[in-house]
C-alpha atoms as a PDB file:
ATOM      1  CA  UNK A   1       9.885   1.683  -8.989  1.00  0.00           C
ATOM      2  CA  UNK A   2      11.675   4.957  -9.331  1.00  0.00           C
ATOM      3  CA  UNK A   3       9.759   7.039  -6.787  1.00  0.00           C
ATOM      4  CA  UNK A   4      11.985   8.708  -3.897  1.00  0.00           C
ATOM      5  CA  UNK A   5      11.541   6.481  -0.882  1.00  0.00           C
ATOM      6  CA  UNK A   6      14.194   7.581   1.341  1.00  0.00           C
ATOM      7  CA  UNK A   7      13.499  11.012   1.227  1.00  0.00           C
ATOM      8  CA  UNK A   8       9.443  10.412   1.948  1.00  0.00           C
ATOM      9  CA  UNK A   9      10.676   8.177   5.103  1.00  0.00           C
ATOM     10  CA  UNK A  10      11.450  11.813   6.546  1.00  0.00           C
ATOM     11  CA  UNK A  11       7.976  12.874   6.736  1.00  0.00           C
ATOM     12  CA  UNK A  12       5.609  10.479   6.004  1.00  0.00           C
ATOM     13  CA  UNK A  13       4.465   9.488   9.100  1.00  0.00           C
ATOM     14  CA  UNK A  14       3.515  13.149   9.745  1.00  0.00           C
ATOM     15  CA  UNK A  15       2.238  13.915   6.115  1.00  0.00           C
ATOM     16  CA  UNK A  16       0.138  10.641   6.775  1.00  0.00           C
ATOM     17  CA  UNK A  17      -1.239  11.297  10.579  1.00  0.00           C
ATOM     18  CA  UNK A  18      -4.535  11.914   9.637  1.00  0.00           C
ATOM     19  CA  UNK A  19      -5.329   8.087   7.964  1.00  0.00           C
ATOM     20  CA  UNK A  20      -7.171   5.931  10.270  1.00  0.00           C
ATOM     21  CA  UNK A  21      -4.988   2.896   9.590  1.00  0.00           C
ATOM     22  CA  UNK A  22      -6.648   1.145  12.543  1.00  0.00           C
ATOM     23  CA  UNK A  23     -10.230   1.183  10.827  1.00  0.00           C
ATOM     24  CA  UNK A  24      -8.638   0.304   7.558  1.00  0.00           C
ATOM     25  CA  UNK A  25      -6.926  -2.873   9.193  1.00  0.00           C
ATOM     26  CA  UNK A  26      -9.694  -4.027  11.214  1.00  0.00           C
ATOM     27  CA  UNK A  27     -11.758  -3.786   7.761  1.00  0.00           C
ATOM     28  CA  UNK A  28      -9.604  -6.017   5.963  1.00  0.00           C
ATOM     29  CA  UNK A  29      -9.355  -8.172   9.243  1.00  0.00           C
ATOM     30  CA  UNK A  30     -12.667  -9.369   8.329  1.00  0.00           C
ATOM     31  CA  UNK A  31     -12.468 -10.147   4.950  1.00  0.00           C
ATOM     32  CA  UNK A  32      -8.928 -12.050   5.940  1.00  0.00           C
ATOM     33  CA  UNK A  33     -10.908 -14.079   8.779  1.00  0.00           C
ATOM     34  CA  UNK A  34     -14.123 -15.030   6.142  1.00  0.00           C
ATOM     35  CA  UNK A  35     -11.754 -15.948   3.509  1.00  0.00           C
ATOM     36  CA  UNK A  36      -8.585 -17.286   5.265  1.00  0.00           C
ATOM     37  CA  UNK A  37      -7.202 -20.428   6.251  1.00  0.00           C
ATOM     38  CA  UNK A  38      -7.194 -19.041  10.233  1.00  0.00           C
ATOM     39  CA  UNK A  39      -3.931 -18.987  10.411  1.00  0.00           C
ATOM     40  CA  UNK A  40      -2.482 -15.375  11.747  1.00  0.00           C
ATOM     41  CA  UNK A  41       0.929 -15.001  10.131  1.00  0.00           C
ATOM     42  CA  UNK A  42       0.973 -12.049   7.819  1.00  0.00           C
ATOM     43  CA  UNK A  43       3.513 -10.490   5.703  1.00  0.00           C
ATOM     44  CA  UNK A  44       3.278  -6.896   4.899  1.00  0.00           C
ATOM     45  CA  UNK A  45       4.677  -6.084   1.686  1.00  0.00           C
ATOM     46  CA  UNK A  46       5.503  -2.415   1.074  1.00  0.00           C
ATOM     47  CA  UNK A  47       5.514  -1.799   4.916  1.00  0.00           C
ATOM     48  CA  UNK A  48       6.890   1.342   4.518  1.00  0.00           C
ATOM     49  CA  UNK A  49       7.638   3.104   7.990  1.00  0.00           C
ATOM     50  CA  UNK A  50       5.763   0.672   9.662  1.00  0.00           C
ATOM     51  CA  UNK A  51       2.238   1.921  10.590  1.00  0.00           C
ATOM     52  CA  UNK A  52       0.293  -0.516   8.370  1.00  0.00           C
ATOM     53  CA  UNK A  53       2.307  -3.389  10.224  1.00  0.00           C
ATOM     54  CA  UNK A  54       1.504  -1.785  13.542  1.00  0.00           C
ATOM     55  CA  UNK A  55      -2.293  -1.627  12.952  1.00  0.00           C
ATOM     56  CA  UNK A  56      -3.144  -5.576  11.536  1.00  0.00           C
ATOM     57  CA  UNK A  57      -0.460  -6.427  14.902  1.00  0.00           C
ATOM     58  CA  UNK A  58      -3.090  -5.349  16.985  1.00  0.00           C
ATOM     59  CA  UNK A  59      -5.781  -6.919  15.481  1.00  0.00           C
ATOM     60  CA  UNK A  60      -4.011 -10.147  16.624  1.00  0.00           C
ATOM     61  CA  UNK A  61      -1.415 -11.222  13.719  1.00  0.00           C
ATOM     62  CA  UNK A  62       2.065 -12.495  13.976  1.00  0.00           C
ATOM     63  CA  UNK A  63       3.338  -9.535  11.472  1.00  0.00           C
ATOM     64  CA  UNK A  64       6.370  -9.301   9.708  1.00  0.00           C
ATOM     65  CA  UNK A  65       6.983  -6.158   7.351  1.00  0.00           C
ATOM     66  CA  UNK A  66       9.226  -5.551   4.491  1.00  0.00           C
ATOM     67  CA  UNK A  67       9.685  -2.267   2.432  1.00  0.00           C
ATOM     68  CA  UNK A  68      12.435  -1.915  -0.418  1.00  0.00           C
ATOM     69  CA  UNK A  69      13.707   1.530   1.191  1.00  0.00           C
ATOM     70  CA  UNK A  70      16.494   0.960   3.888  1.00  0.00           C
ATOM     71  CA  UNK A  71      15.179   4.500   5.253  1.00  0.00           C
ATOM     72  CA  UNK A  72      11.709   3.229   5.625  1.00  0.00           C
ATOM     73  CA  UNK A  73      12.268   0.128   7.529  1.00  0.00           C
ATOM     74  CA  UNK A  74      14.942   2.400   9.497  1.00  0.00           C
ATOM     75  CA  UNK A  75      11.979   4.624  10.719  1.00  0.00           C
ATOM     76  CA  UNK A  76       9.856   1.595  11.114  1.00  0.00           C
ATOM     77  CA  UNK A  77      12.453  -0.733  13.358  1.00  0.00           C
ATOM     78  CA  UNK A  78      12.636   2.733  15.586  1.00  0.00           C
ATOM     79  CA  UNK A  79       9.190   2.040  16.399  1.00  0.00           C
ATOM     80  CA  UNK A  80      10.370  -0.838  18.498  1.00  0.00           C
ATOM     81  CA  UNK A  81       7.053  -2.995  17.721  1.00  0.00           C
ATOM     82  CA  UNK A  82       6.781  -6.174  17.996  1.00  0.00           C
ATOM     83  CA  UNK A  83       6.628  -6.859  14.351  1.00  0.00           C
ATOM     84  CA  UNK A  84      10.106  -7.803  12.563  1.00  0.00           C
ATOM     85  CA  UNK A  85      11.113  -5.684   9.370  1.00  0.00           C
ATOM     86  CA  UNK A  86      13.497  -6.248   6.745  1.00  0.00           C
ATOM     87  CA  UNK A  87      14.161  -4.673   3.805  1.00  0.00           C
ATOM     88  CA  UNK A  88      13.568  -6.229   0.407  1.00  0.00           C
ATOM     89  CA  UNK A  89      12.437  -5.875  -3.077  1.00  0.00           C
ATOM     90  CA  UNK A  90       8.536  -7.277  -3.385  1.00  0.00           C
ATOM     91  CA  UNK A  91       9.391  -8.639  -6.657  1.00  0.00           C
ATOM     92  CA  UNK A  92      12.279 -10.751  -5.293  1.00  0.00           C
ATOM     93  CA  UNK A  93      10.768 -11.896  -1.559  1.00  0.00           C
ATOM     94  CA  UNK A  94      13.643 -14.123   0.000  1.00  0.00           C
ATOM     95  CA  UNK A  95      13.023 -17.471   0.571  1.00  0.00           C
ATOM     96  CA  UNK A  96      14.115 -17.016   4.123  1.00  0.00           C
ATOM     97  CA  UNK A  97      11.107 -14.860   5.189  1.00  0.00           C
ATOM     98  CA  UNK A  98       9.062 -18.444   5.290  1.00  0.00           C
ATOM     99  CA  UNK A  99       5.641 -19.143   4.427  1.00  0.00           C
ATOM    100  CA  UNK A 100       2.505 -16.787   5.628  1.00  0.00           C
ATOM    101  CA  UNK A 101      -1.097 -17.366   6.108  1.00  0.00           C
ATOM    102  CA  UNK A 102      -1.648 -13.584   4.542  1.00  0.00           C
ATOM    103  CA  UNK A 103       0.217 -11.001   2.537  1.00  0.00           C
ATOM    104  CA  UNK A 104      -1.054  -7.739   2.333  1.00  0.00           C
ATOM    105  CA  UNK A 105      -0.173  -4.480  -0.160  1.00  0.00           C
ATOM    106  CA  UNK A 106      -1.455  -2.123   1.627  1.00  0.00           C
ATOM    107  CA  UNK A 107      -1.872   1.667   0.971  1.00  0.00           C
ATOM    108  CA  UNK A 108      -1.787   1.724  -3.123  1.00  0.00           C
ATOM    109  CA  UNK A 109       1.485  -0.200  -3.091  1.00  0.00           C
ATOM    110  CA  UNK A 110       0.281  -2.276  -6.561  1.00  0.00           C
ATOM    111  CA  UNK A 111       0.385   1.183  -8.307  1.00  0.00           C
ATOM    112  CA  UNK A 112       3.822   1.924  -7.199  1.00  0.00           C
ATOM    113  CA  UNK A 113       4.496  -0.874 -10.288  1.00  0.00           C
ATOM    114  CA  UNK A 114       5.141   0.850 -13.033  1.00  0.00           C
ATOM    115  CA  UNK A 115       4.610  -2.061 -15.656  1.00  0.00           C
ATOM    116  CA  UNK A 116       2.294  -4.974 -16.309  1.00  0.00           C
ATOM    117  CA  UNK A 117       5.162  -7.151 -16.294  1.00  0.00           C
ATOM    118  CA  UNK A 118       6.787  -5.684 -12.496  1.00  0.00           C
ATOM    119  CA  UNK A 119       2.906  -6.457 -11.422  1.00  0.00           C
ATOM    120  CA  UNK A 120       2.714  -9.968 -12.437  1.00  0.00           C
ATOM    121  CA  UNK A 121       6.561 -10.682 -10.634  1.00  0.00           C
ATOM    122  CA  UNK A 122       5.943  -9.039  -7.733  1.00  0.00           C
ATOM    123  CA  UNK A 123       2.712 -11.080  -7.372  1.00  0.00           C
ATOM    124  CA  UNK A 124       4.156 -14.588  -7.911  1.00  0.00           C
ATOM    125  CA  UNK A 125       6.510 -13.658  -5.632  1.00  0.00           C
ATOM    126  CA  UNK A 126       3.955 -13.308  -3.039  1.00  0.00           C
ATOM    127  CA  UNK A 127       1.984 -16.418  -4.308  1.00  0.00           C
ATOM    128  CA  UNK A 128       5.466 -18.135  -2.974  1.00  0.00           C
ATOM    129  CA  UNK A 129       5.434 -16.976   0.330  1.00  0.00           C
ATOM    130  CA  UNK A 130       1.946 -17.923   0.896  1.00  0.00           C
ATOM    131  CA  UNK A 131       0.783 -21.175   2.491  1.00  0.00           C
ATOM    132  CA  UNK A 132      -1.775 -23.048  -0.363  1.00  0.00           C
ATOM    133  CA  UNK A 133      -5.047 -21.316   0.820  1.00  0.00           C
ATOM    134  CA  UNK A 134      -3.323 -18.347   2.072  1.00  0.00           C
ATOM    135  CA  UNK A 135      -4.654 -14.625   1.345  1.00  0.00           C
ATOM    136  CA  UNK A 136      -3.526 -11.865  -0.699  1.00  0.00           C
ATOM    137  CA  UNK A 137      -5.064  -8.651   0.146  1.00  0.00           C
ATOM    138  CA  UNK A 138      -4.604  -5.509  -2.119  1.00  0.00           C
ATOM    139  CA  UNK A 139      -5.876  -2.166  -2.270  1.00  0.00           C
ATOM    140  CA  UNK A 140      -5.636   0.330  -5.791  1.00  0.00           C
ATOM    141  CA  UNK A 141      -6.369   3.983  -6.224  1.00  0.00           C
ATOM    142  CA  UNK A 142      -9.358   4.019  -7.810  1.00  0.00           C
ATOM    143  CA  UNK A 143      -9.531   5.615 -11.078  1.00  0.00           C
ATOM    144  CA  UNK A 144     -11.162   9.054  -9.497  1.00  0.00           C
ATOM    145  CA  UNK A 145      -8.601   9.003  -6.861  1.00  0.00           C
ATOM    146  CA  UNK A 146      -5.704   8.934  -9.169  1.00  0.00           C
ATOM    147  CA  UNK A 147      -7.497  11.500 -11.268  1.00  0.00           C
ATOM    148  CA  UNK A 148      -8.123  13.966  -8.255  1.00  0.00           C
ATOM    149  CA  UNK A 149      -4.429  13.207  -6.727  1.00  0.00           C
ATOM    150  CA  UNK A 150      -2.585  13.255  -9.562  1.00  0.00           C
ATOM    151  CA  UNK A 151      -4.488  15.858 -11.614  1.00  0.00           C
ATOM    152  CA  UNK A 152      -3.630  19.247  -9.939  1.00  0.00           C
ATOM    153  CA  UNK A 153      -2.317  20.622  -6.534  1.00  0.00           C
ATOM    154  CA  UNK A 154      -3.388  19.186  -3.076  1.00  0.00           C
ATOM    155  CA  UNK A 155      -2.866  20.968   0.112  1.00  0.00           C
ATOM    156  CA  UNK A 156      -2.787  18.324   3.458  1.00  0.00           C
ATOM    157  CA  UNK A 157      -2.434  21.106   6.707  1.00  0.00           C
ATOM    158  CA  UNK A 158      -1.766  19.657  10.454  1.00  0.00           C
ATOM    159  CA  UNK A 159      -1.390  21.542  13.307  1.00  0.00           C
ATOM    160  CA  UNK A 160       2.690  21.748  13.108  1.00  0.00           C
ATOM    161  CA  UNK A 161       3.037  20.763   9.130  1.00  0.00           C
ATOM    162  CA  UNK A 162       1.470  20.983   6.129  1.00  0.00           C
ATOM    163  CA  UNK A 163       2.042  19.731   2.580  1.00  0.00           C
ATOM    164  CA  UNK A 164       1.795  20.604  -1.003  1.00  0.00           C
ATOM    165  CA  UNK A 165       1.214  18.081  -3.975  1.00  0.00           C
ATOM    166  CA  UNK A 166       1.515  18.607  -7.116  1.00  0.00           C
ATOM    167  CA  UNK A 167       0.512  15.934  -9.902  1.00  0.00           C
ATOM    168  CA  UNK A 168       1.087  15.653 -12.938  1.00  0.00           C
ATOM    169  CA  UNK A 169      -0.971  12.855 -15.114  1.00  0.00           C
ATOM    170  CA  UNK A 170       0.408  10.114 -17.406  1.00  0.00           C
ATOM    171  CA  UNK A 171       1.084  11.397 -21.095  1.00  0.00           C
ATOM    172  CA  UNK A 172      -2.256  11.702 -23.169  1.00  0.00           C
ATOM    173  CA  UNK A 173      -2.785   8.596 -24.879  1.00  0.00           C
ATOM    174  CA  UNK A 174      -0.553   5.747 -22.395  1.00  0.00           C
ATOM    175  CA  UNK A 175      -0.510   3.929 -19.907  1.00  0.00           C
ATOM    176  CA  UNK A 176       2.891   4.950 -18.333  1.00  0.00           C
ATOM    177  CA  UNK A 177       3.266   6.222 -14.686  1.00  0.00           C
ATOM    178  CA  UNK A 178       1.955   9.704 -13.402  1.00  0.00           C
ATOM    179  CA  UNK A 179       3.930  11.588 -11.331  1.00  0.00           C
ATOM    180  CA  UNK A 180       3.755  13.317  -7.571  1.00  0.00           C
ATOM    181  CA  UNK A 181       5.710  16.004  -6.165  1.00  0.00           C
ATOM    182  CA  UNK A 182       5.234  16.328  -2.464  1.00  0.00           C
ATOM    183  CA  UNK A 183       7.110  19.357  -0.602  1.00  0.00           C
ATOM    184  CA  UNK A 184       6.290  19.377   3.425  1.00  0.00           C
ATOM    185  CA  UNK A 185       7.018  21.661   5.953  1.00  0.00           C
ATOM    186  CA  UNK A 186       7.162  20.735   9.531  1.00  0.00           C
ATOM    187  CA  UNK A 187       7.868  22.388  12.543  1.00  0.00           C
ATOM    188  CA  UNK A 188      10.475  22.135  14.917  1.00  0.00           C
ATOM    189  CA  UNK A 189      10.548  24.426  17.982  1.00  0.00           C
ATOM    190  CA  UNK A 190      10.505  27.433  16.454  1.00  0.00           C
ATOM    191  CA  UNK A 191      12.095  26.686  12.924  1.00  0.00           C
ATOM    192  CA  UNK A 192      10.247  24.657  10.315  1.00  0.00           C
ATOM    193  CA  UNK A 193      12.496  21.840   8.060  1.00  0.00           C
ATOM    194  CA  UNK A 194      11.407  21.645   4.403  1.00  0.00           C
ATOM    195  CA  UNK A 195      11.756  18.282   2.834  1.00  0.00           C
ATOM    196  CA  UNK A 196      10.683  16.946  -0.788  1.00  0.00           C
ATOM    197  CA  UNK A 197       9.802  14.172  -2.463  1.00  0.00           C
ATOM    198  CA  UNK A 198       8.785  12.504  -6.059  1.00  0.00           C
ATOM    199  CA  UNK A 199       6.535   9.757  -6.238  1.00  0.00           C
ATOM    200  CA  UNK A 200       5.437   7.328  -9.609  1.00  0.00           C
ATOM    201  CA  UNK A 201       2.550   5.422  -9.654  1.00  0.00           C
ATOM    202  CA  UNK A 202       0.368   3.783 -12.522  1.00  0.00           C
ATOM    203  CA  UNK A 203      -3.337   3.046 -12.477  1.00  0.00           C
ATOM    204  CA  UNK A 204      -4.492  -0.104 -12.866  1.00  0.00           C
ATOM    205  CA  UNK A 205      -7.927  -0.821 -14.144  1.00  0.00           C
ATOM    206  CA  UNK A 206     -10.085  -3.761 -12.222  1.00  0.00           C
ATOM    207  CA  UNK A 207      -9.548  -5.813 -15.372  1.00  0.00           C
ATOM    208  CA  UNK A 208      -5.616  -5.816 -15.139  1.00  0.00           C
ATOM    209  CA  UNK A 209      -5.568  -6.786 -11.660  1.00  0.00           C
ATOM    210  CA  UNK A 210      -7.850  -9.524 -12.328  1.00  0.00           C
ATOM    211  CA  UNK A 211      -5.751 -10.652 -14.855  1.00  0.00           C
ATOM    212  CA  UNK A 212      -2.136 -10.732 -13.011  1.00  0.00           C
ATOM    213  CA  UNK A 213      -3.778 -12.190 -10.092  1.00  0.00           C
ATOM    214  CA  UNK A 214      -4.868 -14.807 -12.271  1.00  0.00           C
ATOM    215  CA  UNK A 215      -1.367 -15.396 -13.850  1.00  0.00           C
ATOM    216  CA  UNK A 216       0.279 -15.248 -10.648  1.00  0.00           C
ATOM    217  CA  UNK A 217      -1.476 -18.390  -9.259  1.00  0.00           C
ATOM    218  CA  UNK A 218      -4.540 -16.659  -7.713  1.00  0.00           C
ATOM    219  CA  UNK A 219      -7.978 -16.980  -7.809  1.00  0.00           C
ATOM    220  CA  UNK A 220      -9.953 -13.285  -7.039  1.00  0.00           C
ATOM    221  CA  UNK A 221     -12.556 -14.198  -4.287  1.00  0.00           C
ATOM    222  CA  UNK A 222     -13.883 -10.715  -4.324  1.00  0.00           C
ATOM    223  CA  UNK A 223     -13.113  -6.622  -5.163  1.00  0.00           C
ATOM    224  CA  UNK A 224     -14.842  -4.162  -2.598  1.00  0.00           C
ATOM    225  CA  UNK A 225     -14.875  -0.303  -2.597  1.00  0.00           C
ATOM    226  CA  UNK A 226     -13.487   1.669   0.204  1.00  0.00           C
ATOM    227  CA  UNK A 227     -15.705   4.546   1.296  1.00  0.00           C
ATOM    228  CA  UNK A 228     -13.034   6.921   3.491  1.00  0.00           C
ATOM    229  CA  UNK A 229     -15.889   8.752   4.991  1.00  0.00           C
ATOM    230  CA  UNK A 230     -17.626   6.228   6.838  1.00  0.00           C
ATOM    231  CA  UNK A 231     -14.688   3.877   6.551  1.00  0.00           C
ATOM    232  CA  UNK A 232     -16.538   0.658   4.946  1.00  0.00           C
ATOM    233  CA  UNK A 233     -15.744  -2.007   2.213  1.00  0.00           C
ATOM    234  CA  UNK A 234     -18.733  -2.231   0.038  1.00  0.00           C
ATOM    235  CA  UNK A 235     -19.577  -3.834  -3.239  1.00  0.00           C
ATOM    236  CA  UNK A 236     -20.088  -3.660  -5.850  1.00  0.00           C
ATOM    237  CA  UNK A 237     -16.660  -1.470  -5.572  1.00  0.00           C
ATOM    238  CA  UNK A 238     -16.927   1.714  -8.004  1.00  0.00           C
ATOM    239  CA  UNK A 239     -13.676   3.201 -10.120  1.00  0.00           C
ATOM    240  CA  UNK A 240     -15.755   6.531  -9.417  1.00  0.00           C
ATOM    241  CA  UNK A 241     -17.583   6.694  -6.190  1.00  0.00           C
ATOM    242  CA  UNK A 242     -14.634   4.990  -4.126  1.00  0.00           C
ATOM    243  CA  UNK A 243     -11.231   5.747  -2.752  1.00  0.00           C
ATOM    244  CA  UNK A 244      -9.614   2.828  -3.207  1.00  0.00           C
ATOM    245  CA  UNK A 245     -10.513  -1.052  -4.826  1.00  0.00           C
ATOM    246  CA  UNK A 246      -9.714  -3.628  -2.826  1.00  0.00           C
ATOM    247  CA  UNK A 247      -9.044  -7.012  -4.100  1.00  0.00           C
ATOM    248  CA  UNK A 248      -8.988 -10.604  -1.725  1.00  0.00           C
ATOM    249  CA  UNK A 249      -7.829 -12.948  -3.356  1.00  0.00           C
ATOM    250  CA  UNK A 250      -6.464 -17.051  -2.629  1.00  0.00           C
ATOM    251  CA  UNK A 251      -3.421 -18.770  -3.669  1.00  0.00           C
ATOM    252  CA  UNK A 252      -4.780 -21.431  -6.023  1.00  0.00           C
END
């Protein structure tokens, strides 16, 4: 998990204004409430600056959000939501953040594991904080995602910002991580701060995820596509016609 963190917690909530993270919570909402034990406290793994946590809070949860950047959850606990954050390693989840009727990586934070073996721990890990019955929900670039984001130059505009990123893929012929350069400008006034970032991820094929979940002490209920353009979870979910895989599963 080498990506820079504290330097994306400058911009990302700008470089990220134009996901509907509303419509993506209320989505997984229902798959947590056909699946789920009913009970409404949810842990947040990967939090980040806090906008995930902010969207499944309104759809009624008792949220709690953690993020392994200080920055992040600095940016987030500015917010002054009612959802507690804390910073902490998703591989190592302390003890004293209590059990959870859900846990949620949200926003491709499985691929921000760089190895099978950081995968499996950071899933057990969650499988501990979980109440027997509980819910893991996950979400994976799909495999044309992480082709289209990581295989050239991207341009994200806003009104007062806009954004390069430049991927570059995994070496020909492994399975390590490919890598993101993001560079955004945003204005201020009249002047414009530059900031710049580097982030790591690794794809991870439907088949791998199955099989950590399985290792970790879960049992994979289901794996649904996400369709960004008329925000849906469908299945049969598609590496190629979908943003992201999605992946419910219960803690055996």
């Amino acid at each position: 998990m080498a990506s820079d963190y504290a330097a994306m917690a400058r911009f990302y909530d700008v470089l990220k204004a134009g996901d509907n993270y509303d419509a993506w919570a209320a989505a997984l909402a229902e798959q947590i409430e056909a699946r789920g034990t009913g009970g409404n406290r949810l842990l947040d793994v990967g939090c980040g600056t806090g906008v995930s946590s902010a969207a499944f809070q309104q759809q009624g949860y008792d949220v709690t959000g953690c993020d392994l950047a200080p920055e992040m959850i600095d940016v987030a606990r500015a917010k002054d939501l009612p959802v507690e954050f804390v910073v902490a390693d998703m591989r190592l989840l302390p003890a004293e953040l209590g059990e959870f009727d859900v846990v949620t990586w949200i926003d491709d934070v499985a691929n921000h594991l760089l190895g099978p073996d950081d995968l499996v721990t950071a899933l057990r890990s969650s499988r501990e904080r979980l109440r027997p019955g509980g819910v893991l929900v996950i979400d994976t670039n799909s495999r044309s995602t992480f082709g289209a984001l990581f295989g050239g130059a991207i341009v994200v505009e806003h009104p007062d910002s806009f954004f390069t990123l430049l991927g570059r893929p995994a070496d020909a012929g492994t399975d390590g991580p490919a890598q993101l350069r993001v560079v955004g400008f945003v204005r201020d006034g009249t002047a414009w701060t530059r900031s710049e970032a580097v982030v790591h991820e690794r794809y991870y094929s439907g088949d791998e995820i199955a099989d950590a979940l399985r290792r970790a002490g879960f049992e994979l209920a289901v794996a649904l596509g996400w369709s960004r353009r008329d925000a849906r979870l469908v299945a049969p979910a598609s590496e190629d016609e979908h943003v992201k895989i999605v992946y419910v599963a219960r803690a055996a």
